[in-house]
Protein backbone atom coordinates (compact mmCIF):
# COMPACT_ATOMS: atom_id res chain seq x y z
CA UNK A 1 109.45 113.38 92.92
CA UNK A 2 109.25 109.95 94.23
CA UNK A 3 106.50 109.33 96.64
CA UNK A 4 105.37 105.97 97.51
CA UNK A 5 107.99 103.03 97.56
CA UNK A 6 107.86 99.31 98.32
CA UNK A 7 110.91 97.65 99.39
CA UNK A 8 111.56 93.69 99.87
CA UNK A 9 113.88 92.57 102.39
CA UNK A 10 115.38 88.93 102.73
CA UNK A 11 115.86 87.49 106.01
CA UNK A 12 119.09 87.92 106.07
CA UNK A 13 118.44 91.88 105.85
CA UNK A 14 116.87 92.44 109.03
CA UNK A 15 116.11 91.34 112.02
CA UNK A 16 112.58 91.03 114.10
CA UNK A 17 112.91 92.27 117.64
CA UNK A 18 108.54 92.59 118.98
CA UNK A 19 107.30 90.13 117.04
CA UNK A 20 103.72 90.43 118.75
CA UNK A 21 103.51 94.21 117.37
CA UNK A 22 102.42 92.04 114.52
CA UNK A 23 99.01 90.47 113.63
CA UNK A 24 98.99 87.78 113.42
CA UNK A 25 101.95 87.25 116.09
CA UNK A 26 105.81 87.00 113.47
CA UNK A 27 106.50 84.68 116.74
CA UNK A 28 105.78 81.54 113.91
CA UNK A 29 109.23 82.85 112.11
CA UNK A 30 111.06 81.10 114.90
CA UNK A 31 109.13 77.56 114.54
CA UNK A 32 111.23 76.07 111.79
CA UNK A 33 108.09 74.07 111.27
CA UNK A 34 105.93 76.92 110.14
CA UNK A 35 108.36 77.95 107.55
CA UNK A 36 106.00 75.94 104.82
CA UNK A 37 103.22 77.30 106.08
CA UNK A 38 101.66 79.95 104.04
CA UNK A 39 101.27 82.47 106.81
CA UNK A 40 101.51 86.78 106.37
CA UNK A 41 101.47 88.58 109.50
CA UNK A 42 100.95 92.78 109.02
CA UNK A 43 101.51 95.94 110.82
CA UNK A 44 99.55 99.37 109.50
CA UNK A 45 99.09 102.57 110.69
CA UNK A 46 95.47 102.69 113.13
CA UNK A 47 93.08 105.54 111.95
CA UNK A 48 93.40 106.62 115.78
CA UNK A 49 97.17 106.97 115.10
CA UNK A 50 96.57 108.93 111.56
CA UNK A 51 94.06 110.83 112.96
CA UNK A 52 96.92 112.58 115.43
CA UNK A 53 99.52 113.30 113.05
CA UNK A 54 101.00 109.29 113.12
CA UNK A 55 102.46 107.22 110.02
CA UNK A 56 104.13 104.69 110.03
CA UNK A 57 105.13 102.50 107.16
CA UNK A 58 102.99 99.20 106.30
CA UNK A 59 104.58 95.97 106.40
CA UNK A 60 103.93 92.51 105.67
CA UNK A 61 106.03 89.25 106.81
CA UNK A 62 105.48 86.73 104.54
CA UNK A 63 107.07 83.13 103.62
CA UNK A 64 107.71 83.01 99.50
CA UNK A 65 110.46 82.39 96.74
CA UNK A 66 112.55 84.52 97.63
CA UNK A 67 115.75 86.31 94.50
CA UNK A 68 117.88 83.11 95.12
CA UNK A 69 114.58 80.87 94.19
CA UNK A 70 114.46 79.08 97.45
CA UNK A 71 111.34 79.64 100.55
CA UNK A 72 112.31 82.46 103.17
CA UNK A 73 110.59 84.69 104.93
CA UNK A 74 110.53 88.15 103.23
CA UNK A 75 110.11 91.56 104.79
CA UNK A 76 107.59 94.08 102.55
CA UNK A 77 107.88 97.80 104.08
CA UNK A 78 105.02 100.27 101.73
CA UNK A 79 105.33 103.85 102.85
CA UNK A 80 105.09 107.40 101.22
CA UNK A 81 108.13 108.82 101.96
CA UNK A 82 106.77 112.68 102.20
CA UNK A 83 104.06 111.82 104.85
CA UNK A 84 107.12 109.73 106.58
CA UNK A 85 109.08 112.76 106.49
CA UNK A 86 106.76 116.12 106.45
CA UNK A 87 103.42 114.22 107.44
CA UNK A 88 101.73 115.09 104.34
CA UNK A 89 102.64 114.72 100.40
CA UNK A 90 101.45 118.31 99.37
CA UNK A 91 105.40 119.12 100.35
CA UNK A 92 107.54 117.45 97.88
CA UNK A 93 110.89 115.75 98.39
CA UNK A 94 114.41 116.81 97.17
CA UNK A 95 117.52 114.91 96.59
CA UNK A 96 119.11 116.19 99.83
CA UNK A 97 116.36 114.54 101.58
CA UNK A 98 117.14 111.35 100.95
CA UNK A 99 119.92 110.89 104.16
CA UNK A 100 116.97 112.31 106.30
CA UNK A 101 114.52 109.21 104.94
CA UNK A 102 116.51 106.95 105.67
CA UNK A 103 117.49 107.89 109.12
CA UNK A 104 113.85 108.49 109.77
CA UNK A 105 112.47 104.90 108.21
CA UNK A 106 115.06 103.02 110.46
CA UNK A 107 113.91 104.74 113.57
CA UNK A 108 110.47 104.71 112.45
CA UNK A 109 110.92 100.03 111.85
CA UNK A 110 113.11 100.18 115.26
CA UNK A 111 109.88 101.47 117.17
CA UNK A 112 107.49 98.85 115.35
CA UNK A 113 109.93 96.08 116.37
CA UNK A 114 112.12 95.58 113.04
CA UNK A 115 115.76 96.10 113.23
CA UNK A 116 117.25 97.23 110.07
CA UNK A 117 120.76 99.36 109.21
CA UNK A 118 120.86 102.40 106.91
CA UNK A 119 122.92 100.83 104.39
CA UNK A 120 120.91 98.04 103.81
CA UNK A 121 117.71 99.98 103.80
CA UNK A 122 119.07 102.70 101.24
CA UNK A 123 120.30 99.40 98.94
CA UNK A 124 117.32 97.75 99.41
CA UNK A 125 115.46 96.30 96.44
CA UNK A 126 112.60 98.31 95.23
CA UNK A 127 109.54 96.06 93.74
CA UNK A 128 107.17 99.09 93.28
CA UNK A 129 107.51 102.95 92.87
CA UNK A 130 105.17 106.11 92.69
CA UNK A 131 106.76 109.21 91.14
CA UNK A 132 104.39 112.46 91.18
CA UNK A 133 104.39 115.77 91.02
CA UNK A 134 101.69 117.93 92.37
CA UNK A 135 100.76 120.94 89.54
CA UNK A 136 99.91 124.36 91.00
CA UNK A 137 97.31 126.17 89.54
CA UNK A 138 97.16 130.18 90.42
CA UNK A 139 96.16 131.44 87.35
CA UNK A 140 92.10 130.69 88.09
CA UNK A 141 91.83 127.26 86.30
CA UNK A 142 90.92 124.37 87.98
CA UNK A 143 92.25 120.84 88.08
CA UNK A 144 88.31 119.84 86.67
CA UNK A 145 89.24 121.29 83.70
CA UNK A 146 92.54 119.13 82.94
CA UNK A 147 91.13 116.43 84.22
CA UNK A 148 88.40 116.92 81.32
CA UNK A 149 90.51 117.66 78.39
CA UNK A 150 92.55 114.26 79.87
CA UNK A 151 88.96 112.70 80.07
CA UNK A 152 88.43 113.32 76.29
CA UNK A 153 91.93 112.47 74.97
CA UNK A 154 92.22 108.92 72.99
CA UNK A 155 93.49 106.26 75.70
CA UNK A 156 93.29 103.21 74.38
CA UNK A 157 90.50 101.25 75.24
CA UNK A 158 92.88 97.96 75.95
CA UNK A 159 93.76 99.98 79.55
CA UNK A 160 90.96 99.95 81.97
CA UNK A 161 90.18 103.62 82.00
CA UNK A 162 88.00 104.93 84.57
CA UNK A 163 86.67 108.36 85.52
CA UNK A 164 85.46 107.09 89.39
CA UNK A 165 82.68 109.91 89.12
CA UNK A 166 80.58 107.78 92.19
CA UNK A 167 83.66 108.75 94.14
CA UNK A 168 85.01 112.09 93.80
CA UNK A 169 82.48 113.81 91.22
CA UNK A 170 84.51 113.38 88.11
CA UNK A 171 87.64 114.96 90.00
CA UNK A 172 90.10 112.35 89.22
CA UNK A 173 90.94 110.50 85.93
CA UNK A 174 92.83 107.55 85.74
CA UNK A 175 93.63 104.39 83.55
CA UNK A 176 95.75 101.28 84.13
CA UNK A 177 96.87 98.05 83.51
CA UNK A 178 98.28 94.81 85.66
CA UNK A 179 101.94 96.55 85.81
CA UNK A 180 101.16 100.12 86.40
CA UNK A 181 98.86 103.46 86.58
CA UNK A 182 98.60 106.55 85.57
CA UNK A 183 96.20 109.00 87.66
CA UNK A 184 95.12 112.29 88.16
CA UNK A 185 92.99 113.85 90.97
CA UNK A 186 92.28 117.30 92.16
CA UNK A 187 94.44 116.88 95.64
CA UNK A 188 92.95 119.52 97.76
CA UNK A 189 89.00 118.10 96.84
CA UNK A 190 90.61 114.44 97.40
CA UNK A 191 91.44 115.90 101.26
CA UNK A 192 88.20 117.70 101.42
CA UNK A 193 86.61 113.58 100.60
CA UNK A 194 88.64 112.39 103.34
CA UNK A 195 86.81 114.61 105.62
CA UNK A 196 83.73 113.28 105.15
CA UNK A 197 84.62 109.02 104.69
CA UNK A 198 87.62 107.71 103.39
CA UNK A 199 85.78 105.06 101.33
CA UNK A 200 85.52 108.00 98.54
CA UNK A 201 88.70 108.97 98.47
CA UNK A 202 92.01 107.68 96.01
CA UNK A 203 94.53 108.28 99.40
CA UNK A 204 93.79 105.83 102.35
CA UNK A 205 95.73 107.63 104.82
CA UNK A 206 94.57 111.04 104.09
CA UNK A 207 93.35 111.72 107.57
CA UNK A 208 97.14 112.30 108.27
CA UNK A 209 96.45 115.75 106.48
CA UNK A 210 93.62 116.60 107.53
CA UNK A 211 95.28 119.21 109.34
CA UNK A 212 95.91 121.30 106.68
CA UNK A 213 92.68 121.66 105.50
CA UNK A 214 91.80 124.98 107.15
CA UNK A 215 95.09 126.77 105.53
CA UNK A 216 93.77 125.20 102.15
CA UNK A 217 90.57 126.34 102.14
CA UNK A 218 91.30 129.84 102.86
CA UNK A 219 93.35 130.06 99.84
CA UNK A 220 93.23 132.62 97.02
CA UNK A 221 93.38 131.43 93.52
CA UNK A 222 95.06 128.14 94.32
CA UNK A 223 94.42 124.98 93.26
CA UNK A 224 96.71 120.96 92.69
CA UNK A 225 96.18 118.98 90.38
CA UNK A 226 98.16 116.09 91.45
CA UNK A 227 99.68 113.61 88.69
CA UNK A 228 101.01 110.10 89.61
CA UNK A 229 102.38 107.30 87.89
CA UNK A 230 102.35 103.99 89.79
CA UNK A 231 104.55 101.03 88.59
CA UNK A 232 103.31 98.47 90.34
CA UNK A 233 106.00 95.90 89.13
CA UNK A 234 109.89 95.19 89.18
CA UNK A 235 109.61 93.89 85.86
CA UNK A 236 107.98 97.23 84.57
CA UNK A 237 110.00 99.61 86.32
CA UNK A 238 113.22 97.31 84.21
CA UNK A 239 111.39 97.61 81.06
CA UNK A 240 110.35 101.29 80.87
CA UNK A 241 113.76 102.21 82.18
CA UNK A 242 115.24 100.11 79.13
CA UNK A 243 112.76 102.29 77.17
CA UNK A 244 113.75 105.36 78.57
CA UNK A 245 117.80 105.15 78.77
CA UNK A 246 117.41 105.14 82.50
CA UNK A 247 120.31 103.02 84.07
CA UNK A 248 119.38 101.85 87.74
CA UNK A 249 120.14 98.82 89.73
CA UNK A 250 116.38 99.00 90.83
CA UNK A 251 117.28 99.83 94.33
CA UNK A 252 116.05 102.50 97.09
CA UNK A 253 118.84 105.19 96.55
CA UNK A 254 119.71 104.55 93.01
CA UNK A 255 115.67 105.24 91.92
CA UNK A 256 115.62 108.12 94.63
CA UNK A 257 116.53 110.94 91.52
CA UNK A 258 114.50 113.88 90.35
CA UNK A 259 115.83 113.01 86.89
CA UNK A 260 114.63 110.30 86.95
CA UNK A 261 111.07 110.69 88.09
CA UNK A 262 110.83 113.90 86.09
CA UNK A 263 111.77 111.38 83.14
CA UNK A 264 108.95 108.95 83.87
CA UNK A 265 106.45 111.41 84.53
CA UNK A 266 107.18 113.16 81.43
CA UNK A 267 107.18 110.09 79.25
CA UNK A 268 103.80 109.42 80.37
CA UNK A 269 102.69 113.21 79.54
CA UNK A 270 103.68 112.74 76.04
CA UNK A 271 101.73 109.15 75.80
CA UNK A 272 98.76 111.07 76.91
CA UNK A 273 99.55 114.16 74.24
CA UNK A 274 99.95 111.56 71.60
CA UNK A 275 96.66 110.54 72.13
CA UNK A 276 95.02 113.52 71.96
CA UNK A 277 94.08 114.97 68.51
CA UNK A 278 94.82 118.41 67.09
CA UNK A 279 91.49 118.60 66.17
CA UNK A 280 90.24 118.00 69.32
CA UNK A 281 91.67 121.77 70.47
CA UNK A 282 91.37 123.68 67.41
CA UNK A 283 88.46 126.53 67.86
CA UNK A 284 87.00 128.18 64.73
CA UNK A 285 84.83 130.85 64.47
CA UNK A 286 82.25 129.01 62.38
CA UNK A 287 81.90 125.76 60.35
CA UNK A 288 83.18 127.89 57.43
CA UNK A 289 86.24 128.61 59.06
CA UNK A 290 87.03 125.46 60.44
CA UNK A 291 86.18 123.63 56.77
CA UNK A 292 88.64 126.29 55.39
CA UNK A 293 91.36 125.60 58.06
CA UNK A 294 91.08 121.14 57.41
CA UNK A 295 91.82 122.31 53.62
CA UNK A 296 94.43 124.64 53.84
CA UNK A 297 96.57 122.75 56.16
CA UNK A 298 95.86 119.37 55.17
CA UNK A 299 96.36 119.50 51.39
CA UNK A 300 97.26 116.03 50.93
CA UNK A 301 93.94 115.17 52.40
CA UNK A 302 90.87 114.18 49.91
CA UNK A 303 87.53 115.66 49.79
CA UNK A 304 86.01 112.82 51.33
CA UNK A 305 88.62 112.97 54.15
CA UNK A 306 88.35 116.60 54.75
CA UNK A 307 84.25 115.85 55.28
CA UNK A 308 85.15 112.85 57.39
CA UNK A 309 87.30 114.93 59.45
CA UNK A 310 84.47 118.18 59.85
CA UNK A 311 81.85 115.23 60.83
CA UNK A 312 84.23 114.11 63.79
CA UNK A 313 84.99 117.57 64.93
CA UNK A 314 81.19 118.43 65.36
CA UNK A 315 80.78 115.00 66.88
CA UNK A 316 83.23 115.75 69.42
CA UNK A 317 81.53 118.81 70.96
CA UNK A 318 79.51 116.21 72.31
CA UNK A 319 81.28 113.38 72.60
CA UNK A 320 84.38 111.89 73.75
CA UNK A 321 87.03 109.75 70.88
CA UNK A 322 86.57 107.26 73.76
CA UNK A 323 82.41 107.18 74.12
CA UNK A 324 82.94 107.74 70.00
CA UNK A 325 84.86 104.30 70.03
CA UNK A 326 82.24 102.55 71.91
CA UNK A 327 79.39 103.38 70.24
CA UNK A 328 81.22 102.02 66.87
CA UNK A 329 82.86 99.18 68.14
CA UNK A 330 79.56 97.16 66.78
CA UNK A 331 80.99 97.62 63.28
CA UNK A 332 84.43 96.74 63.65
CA UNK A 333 86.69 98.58 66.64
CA UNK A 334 89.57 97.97 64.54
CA UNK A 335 88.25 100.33 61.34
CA UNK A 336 87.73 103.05 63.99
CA UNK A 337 91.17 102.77 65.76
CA UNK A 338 92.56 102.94 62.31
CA UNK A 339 90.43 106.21 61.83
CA UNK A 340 91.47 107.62 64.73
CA UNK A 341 95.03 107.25 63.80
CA UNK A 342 94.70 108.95 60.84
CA UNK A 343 92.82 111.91 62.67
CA UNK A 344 96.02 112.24 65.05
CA UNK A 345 98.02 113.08 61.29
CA UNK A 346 95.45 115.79 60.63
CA UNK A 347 97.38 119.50 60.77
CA UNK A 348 95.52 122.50 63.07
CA UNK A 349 97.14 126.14 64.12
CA UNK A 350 97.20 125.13 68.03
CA UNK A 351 97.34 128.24 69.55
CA UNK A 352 96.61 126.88 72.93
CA UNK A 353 98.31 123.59 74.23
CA UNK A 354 95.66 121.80 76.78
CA UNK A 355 98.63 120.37 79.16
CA UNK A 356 101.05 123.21 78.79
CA UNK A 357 100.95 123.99 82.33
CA UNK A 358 101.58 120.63 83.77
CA UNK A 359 104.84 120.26 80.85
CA UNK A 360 106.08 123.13 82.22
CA UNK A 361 105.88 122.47 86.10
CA UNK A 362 107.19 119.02 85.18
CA UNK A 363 110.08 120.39 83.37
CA UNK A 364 110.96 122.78 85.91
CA UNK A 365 110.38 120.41 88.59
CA UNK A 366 110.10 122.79 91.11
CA UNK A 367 109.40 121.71 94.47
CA UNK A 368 105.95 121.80 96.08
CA UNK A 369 106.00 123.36 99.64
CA UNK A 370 102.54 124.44 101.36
C-alpha cells in the first residue's frame, strides 16, 4: 500500500499559526521584504521524540515558483502515513483508513503550528509517493535469499545499482535513477541496524519501532522482505501512470488506492523478471543434461549458440550477468547487452519461479498486521 507521501501546499492552502516551532523562525513569511529571499525554515521529528513512540510529519517552508509560475511561499509536509497512524510500517494501510489519516495529519500540523482543513489536505497535490508491500516469509526462506537471486538478475547498468553491503551485510538490494527507486531490504534486520546506529540503516526514523523488536525476535519461522518503489517526481508518477492506464489527478486521495499501488509495484516485479534469464534458474543434473535441455528446447538455436549459451551458464555459478557485464565492457558493452538479450529468448523447463512468492503476496495484497 502507499507508505510515504510528499504533499505541496500553496499559501493560500494553509495557514501558519507558531511560527517559532520552526528553525529557522517562519516569522520572515510576514516581512514582505523577505519574500525574495531564498530562505527554508524546517520542522522534524527529535530522536528524543522517536525514541518514545513520537512522529510527526517533516516539513519545510520554502519561497519558490510556485503551479501558477509566480514566487510564494510553499508548504512541503513528508510523512509515512503507517508510522503516522499505527507508529510503525510493519502494519499496512487499507482503503478505509484513509478518513482516519487525514483526521490524524491535521491534528498532528495543528500541534506543530500549521493550520490546515481536511479537504484541502486530502486534495492536496502529491509531488512524491512510496508504495510497498512488506512480503511474509513462513515457509523457512529468508529475505537474503531474494535479495540474491534479485542481486544476480540483469538490471541495466544505466541505473545506479547498489547492493550497500558496508551497511546492512548484503541485506538490501536496490537500484535507481534521478526520478525514482526501486529497493528491497530484509525489514526486521533493517530494525535490528537501527538498534545499534541509525547511520546503517535504509529507515531514518526507525527508532519509532524499536519497540517491537522483542515480539520480532521471538518469532518462529518468520521473516519480511520489504519491497518499495519510490517515485521521487511528479513528472514520473504522470508518466508511468500514462504507461500503466492509471487515471489520477496526482492528488492525496485520488493516489491513496490499493489498485493502484498493487499496479505499480507489480509493474516493477515484472521489469525485474524480464531481466532475469531462464537460464539463470534452470538446474540440471550434469553438464550432459543441461547441453541436452539448450538443444531440445531451443531448436532454432545454432551449434555455436547452444555452446555460447552452456559457457554462460557455467559462468554464472560464479558470477553475476551484472559483474559478467563489467568485466566485458572493455570490448564493447554494447556486443554484450546485445548477448544478453538474446540469452533472455533462450527456452528452459522452469520448474521453480525465483519471485513467486512476492507475485503472489502482491497479487493478493493482503494486508500486513504484526
Amino acid at each position: 500500500m502507499l507508505d510515504t507521501i510528499v504533499l505541496t501546499f500553496t499559501s493560500n492552502m494553509y495557514r501558519i499559526t507558531e511560527p517559532d516551532k520552526f528553525r529557522p523562525s517562519a516569522r520572515w513569511i510576514e516581512n514582505p521584504l523577505m519574500i525574495s529571499i531564498d530562505i527554508r525554515s524546517k520542522q522534524n521529528t527529535t530522536k528524543k521524540e522517536l525514541s518514545r513512540g513520537i512522529y510527526k510529519p517533516s516539513l519545510t517552508l520554502s519561497n519558490c515558483i510556485g503551479p501558477s509560475g509566480h514566487c510564494d511561499i510553499m508548504l512541503k509536509v513528508e510523512l509515512s502515513l503507517p508510522k503516522l497512524l499505527f507508529g510503525n510500517n510493519f502494519q499496512e494501510l487499507q482503503y478505509k483508513d484513509f478518513s482516519l489519516i487525514t483526521k490524524r495529519l491535521v491534528e498532528k500540523l495543528e500541534s506543530m503550528g500549521v493550520w490546515i482543513d481536511e479537504n484541502t489536505l486530502a486534495h492536496a497535490p502529491v509531488s512524491a509517493i512510496h508504495y510497498a508491500k512488506n512480503i511474509i516469509l513462513k515457509d523457512g526462506s529468508t529475505p537474503f535469499h531474494y535479495i540474491q537471486k534479485i542481486k544476480e538478475s540483469n538490471i541495466s547498468v544505466v541505473l545506479d545499482t547498489n547492493q550497500t553491503n558496508y551497511r546492512n551485510d548484503g541485506l538490501s538490494y536496490k537500484w535507481h535513477c534521478n526520478s525514482y527507486e526501486v529497493v528491497f531490504y530484509d525489514k526486521i534486520k533493517e530494525l535490528e541496524k537501527t538498534k545499534q546506529s541509525r547511520k546503517r540503516t535504509i529507515e531514518k526514523d526507525g527508532a519509532l519501532q524499536l519497540k517491537l523488536l522483542d515480539r520480532l525476535t521471538r518469532r518462529k519461522k518468520l521473516e519480511i522482505l520489504r519491497m518499495e518503489v519510490r517515485l521521487n517526481k511528479r513528472q514520473k508518477i504522470r508518466q508511468l501512470f500514462a504507461k500503466l492506464g492509471i487515471k489520477s489527478d496526482l492528488t492525496f486521495h485520488s493516489l491513496f488506492k490499493p489498485a493502484t499501488a498493487k499496479k505499480v509495484l507489480l509493474h516493477y516485479l515484472d521489469e525485474l523478471e524480464s531481466k532475469r534469464p531462464a537460464l539463470l534458474d534452470y538446474n540440471a543434473k550434469d553438464d550432459g543434461a543441461l547441453l541436452a535441455a539448450l538443444c531440445f528446447n531451443n531448436p532454432e538455436l545454432r551449434p555455436k549458440q547452444i555452446l555460447q549459451m552452456f559457457g554462460l551458464k557455467k559462468a554464472l555459478e560464479f558470477m553475476t550477468p551484472r559483474e559478467l557485464s563489467v568485466l566485458f565492457s572493455r570490448f564493447h558493452s554494447r556486443r554484450f547487452q546485445r548477448f544478453m538479450t538474446e540469452v533472455k529468448k533462450v527456452k528452459l523447463p522452469n520448474e521453480n519461479n525465483s519471485f513467486g512468492i512476492i507475485r503472489e503476496q502482491i497479487l493478493k495484497f493482503k494486508v500486513c498486521k504484526i
